[in-house]
N, C-alpha and C. Protein backbone atom coordinates (compact mmCIF):
# COMPACT_ATOMS: atom_id res chain seq x y z
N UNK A 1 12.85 14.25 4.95
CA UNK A 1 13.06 13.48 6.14
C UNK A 1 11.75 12.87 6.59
N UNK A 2 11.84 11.67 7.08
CA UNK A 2 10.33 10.64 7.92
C UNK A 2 10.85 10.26 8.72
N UNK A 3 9.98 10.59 9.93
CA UNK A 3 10.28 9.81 11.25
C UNK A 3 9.04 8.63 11.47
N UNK A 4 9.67 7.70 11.51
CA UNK A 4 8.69 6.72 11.57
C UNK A 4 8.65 6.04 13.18
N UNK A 5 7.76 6.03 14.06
CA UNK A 5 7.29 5.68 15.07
C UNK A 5 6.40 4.81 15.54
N UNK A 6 6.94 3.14 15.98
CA UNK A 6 5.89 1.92 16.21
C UNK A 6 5.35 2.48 17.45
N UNK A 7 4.30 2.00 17.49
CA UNK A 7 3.16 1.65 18.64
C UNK A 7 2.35 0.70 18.87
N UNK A 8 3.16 0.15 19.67
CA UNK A 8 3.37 -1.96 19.75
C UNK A 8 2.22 -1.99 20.92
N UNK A 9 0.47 -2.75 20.53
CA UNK A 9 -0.18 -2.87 22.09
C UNK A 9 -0.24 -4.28 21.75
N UNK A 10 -1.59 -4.59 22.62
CA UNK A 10 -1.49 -5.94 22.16
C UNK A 10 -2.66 -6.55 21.12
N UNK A 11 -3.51 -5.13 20.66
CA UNK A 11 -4.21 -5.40 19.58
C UNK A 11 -3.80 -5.08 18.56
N UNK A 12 -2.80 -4.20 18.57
CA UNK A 12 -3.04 -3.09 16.88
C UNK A 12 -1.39 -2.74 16.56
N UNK A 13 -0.60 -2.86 15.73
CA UNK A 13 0.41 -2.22 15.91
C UNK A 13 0.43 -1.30 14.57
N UNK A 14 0.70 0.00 15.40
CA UNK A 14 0.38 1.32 14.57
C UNK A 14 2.05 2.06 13.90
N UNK A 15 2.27 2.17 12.78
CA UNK A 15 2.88 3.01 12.25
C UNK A 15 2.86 4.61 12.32
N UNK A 16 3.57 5.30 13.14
CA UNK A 16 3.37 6.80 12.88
C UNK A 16 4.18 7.67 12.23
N UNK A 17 3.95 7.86 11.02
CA UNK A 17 4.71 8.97 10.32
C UNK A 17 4.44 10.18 10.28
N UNK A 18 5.70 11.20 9.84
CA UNK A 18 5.62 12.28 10.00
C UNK A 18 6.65 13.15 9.54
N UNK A 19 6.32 14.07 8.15
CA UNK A 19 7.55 14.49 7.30
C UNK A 19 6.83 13.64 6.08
N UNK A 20 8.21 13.51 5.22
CA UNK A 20 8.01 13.29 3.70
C UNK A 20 7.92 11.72 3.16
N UNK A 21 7.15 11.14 2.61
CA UNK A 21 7.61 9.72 2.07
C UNK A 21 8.25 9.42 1.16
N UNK A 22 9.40 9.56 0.52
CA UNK A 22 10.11 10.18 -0.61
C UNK A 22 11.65 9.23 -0.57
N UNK A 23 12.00 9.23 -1.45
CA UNK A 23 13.59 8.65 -1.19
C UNK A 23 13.80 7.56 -1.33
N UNK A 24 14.69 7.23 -0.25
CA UNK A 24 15.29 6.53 0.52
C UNK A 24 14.25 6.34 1.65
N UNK A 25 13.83 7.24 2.09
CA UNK A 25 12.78 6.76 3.44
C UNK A 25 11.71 6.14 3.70
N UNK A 26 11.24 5.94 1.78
CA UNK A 26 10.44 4.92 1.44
C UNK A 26 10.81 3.12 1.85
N UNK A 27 12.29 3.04 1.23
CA UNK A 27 13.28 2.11 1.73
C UNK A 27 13.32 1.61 3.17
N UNK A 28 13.33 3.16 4.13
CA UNK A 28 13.07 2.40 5.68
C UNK A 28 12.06 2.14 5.95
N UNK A 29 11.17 2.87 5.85
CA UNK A 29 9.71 2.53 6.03
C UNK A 29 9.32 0.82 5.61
N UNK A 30 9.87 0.48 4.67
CA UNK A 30 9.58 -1.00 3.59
C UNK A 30 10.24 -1.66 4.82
N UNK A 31 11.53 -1.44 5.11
CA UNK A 31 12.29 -2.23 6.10
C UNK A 31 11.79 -2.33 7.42
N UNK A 32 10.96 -1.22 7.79
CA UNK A 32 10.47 -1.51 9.36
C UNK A 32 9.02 -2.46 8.71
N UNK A 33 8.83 -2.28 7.90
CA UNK A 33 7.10 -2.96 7.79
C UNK A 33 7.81 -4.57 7.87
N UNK A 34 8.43 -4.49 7.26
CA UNK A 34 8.87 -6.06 7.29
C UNK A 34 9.55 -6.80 8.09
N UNK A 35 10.33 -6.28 8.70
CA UNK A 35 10.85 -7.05 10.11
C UNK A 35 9.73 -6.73 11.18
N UNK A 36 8.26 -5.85 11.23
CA UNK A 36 7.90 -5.25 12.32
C UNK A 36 6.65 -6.75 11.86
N UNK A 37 6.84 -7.20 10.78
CA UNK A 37 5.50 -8.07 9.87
C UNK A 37 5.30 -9.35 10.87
N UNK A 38 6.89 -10.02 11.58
CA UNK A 38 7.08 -11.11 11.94
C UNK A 38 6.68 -11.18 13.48
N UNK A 39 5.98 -9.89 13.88
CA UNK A 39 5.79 -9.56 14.98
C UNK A 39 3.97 -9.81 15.32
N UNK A 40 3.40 -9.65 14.24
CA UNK A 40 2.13 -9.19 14.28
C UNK A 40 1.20 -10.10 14.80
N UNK A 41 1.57 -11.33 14.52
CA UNK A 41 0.40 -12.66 14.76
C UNK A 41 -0.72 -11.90 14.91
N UNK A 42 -1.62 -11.66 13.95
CA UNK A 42 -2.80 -11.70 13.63
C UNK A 42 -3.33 -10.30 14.08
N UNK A 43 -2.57 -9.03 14.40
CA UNK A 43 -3.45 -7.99 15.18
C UNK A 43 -2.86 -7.33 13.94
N UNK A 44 -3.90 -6.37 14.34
CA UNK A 44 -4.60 -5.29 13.25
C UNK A 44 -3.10 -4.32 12.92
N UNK A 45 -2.80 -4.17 11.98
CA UNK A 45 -1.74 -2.75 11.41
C UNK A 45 -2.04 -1.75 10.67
N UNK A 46 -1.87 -0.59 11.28
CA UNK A 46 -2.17 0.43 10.41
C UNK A 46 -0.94 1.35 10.31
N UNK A 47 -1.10 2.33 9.59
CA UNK A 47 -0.16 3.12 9.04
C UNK A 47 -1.09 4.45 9.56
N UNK A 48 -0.63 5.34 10.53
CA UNK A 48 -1.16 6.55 10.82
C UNK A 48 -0.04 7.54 9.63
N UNK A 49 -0.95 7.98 8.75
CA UNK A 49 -0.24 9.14 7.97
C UNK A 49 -0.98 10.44 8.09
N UNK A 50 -1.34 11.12 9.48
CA UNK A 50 -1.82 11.94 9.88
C UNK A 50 -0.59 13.26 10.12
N UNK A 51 0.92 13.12 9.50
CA UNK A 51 1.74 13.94 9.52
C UNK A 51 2.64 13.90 8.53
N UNK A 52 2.16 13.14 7.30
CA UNK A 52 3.01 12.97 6.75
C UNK A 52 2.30 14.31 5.28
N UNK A 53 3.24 14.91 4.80
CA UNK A 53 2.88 16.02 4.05
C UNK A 53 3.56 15.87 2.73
N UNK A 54 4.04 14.68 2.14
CA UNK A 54 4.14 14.53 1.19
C UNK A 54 4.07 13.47 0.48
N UNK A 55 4.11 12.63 -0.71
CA UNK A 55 4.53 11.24 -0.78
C UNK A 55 4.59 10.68 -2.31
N UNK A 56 6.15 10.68 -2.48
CA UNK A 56 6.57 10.34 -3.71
C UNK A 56 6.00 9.09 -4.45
N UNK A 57 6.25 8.78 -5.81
CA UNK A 57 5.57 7.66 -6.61
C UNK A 57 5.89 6.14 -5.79
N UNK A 58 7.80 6.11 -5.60
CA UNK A 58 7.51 5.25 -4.59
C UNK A 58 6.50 4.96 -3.48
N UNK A 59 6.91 5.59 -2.99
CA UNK A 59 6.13 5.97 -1.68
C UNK A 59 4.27 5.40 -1.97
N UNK A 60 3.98 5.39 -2.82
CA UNK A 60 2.51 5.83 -3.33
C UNK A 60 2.79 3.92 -3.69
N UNK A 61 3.52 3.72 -4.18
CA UNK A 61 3.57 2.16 -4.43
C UNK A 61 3.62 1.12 -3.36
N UNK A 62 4.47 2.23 -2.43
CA UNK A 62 4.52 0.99 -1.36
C UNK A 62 3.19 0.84 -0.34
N UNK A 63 2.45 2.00 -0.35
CA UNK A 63 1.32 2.34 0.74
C UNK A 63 0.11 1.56 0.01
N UNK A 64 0.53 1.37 -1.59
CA UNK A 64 -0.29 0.59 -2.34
C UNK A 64 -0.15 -1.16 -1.89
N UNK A 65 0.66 -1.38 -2.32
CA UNK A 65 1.28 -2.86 -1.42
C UNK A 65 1.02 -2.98 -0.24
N UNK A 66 0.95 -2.04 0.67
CA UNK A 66 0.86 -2.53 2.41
C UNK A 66 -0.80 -2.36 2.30
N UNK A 67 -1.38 -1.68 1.24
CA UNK A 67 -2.74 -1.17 2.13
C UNK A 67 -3.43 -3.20 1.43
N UNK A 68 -2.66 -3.35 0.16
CA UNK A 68 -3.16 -5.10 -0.21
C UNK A 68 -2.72 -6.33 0.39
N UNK A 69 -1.68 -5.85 1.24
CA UNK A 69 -1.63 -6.77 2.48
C UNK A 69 -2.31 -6.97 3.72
N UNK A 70 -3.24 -5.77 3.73
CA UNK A 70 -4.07 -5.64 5.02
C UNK A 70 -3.80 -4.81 5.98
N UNK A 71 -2.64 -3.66 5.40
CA UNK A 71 -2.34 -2.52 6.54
C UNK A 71 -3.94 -1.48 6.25
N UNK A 72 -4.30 -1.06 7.44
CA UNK A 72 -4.97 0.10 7.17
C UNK A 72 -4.32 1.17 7.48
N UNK A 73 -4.38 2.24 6.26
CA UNK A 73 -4.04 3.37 6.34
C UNK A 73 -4.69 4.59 6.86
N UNK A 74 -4.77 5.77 7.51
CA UNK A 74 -5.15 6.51 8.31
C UNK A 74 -4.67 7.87 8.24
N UNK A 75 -5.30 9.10 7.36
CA UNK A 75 -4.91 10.29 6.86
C UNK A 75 -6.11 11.26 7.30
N UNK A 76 -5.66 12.48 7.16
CA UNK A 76 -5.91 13.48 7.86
C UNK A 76 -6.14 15.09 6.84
N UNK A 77 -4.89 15.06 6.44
CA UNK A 77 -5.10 16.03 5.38
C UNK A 77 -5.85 16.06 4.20
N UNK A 78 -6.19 16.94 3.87
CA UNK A 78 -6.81 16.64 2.35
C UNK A 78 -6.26 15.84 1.25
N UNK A 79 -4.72 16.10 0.85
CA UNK A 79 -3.99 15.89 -0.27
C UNK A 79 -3.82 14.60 0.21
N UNK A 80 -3.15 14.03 1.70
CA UNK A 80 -3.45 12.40 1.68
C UNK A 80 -4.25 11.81 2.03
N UNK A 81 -5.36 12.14 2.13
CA UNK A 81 -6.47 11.55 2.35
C UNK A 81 -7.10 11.43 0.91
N UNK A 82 -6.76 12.40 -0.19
CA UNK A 82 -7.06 11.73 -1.50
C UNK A 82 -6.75 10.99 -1.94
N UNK A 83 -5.23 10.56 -1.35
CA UNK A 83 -3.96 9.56 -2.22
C UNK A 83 -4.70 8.19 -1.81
N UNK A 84 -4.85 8.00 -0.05
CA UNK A 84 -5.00 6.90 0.46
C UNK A 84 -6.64 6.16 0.05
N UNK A 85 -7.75 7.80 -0.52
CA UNK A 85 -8.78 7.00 -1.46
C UNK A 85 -8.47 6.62 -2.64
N UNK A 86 -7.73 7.11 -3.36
CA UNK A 86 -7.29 6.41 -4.89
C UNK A 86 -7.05 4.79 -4.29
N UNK A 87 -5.96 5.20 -3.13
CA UNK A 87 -5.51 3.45 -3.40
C UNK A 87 -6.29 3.11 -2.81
N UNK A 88 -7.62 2.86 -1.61
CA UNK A 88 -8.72 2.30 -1.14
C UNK A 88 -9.67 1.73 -2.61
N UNK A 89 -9.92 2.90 -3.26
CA UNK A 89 -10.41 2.65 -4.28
C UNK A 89 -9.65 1.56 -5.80
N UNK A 90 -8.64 1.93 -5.77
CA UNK A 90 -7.82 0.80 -6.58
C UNK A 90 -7.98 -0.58 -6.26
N UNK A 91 -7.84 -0.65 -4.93
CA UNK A 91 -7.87 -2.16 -3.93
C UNK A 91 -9.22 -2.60 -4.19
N UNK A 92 -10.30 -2.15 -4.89
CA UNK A 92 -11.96 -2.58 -5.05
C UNK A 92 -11.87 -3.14 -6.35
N UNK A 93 -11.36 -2.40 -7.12
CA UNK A 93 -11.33 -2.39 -8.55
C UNK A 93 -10.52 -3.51 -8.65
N UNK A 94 -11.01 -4.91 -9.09
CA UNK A 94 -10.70 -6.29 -10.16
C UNK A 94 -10.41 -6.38 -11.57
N UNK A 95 -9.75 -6.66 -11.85
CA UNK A 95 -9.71 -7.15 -13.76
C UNK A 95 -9.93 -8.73 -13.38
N UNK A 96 -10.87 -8.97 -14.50
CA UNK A 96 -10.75 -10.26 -15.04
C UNK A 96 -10.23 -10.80 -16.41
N UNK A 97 -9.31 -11.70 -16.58
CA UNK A 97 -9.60 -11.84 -18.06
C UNK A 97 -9.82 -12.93 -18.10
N UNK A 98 -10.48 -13.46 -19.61
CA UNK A 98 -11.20 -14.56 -20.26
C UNK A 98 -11.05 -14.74 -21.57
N UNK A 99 -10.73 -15.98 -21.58
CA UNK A 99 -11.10 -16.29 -23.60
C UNK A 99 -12.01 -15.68 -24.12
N UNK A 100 -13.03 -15.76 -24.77
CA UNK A 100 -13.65 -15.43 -25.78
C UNK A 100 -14.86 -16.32 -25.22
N UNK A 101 -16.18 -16.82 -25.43
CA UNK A 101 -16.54 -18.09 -25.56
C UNK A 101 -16.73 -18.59 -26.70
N UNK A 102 -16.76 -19.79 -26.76
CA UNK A 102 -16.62 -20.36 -28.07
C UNK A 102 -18.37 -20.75 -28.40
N UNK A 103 -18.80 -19.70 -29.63
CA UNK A 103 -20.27 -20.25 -29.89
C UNK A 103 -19.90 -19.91 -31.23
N UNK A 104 -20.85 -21.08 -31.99
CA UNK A 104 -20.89 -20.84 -33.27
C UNK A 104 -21.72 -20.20 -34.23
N UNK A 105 -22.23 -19.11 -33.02
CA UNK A 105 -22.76 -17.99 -33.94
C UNK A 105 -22.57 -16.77 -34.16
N UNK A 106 -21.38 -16.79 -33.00
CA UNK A 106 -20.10 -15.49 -33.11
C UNK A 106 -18.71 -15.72 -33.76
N UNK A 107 -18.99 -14.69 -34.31
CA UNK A 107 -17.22 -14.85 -34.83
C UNK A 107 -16.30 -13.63 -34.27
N UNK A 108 -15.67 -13.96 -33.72
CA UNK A 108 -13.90 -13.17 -33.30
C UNK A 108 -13.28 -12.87 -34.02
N UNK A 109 -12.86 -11.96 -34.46
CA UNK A 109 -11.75 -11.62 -35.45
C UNK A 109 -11.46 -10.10 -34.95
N UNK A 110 -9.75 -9.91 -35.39
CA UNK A 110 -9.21 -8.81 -35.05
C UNK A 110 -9.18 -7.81 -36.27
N UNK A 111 -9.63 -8.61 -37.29
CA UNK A 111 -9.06 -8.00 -38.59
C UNK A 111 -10.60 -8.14 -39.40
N UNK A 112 -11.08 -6.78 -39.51
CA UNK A 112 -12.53 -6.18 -39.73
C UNK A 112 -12.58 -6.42 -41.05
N UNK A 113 -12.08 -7.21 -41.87
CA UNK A 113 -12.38 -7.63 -43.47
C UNK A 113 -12.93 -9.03 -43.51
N UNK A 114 -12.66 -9.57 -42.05
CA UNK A 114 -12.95 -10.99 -42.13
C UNK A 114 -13.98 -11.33 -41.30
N UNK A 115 -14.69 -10.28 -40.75
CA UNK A 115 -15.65 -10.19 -40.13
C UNK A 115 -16.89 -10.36 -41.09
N UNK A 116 -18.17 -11.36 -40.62
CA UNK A 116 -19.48 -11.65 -41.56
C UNK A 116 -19.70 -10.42 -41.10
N UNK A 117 -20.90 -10.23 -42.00
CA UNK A 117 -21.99 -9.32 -41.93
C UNK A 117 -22.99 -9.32 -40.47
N UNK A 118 -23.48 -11.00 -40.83
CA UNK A 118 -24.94 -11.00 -39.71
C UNK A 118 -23.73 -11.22 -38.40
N UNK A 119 -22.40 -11.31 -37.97
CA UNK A 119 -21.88 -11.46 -37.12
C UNK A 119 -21.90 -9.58 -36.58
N UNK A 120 -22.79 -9.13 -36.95
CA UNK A 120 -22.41 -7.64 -36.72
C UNK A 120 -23.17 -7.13 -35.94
């Protein structure tokens, strides 16, 4: 079970949970973030998970998604306060990808028989 609780001012509007993130209640939670989204004009949202004592893979996906939309999240316990640094820390971490560059004194190849020597 999650009881989820807004706290509408006129700077910040805060999420308060409390209980499990798991289920289906991942589902409401998604549903209040998003009708609560059209509300926000520009003030700060966070997610207080200072009671919440558990939180399924969903759950872990969606707090991933809100924290890359710009919710800040806010934990207390040890076990979510690790979860919410993984995903702080995920949200830093970039991939780039890129061709190759093209110089003609490297050679690319996937297949190590066709690779030169001085290309080594």
């Amino acid at each position: 079970m999650l009881k989820i609780t807004l706290h509408d001012s006129s700077g910040e509007l805060r999420f308060r949970l409390e209980g499990r993130l798991s289920g289906a209640w991942v589902g409401e939670l998604r549903q209040c973030w998003l009708t609560a989204q059209s509300t926000v004009r520009g003030r700060k949202t966070t997610l207080d998970l200072g009671e919440v004592d558990y939180v399924d893979a969903d759950g872990q996906s969606l707090l991933t998604e809100m924290h890359r939309q710009g919710v800040g999240l806010k934990a207390v316990t040890p076990l979510i306060r690790e979860l919410v640094q993984e995903i702080e820390r995920a949200g830093r971490c970039a991939t780039v990808e890129e061709a190759p560059a093209q110089r003609p004194d490297a050679l690319v190849s996937t297949d190590p028989a066709a690779r030169h020597r001085r290309a080594l």
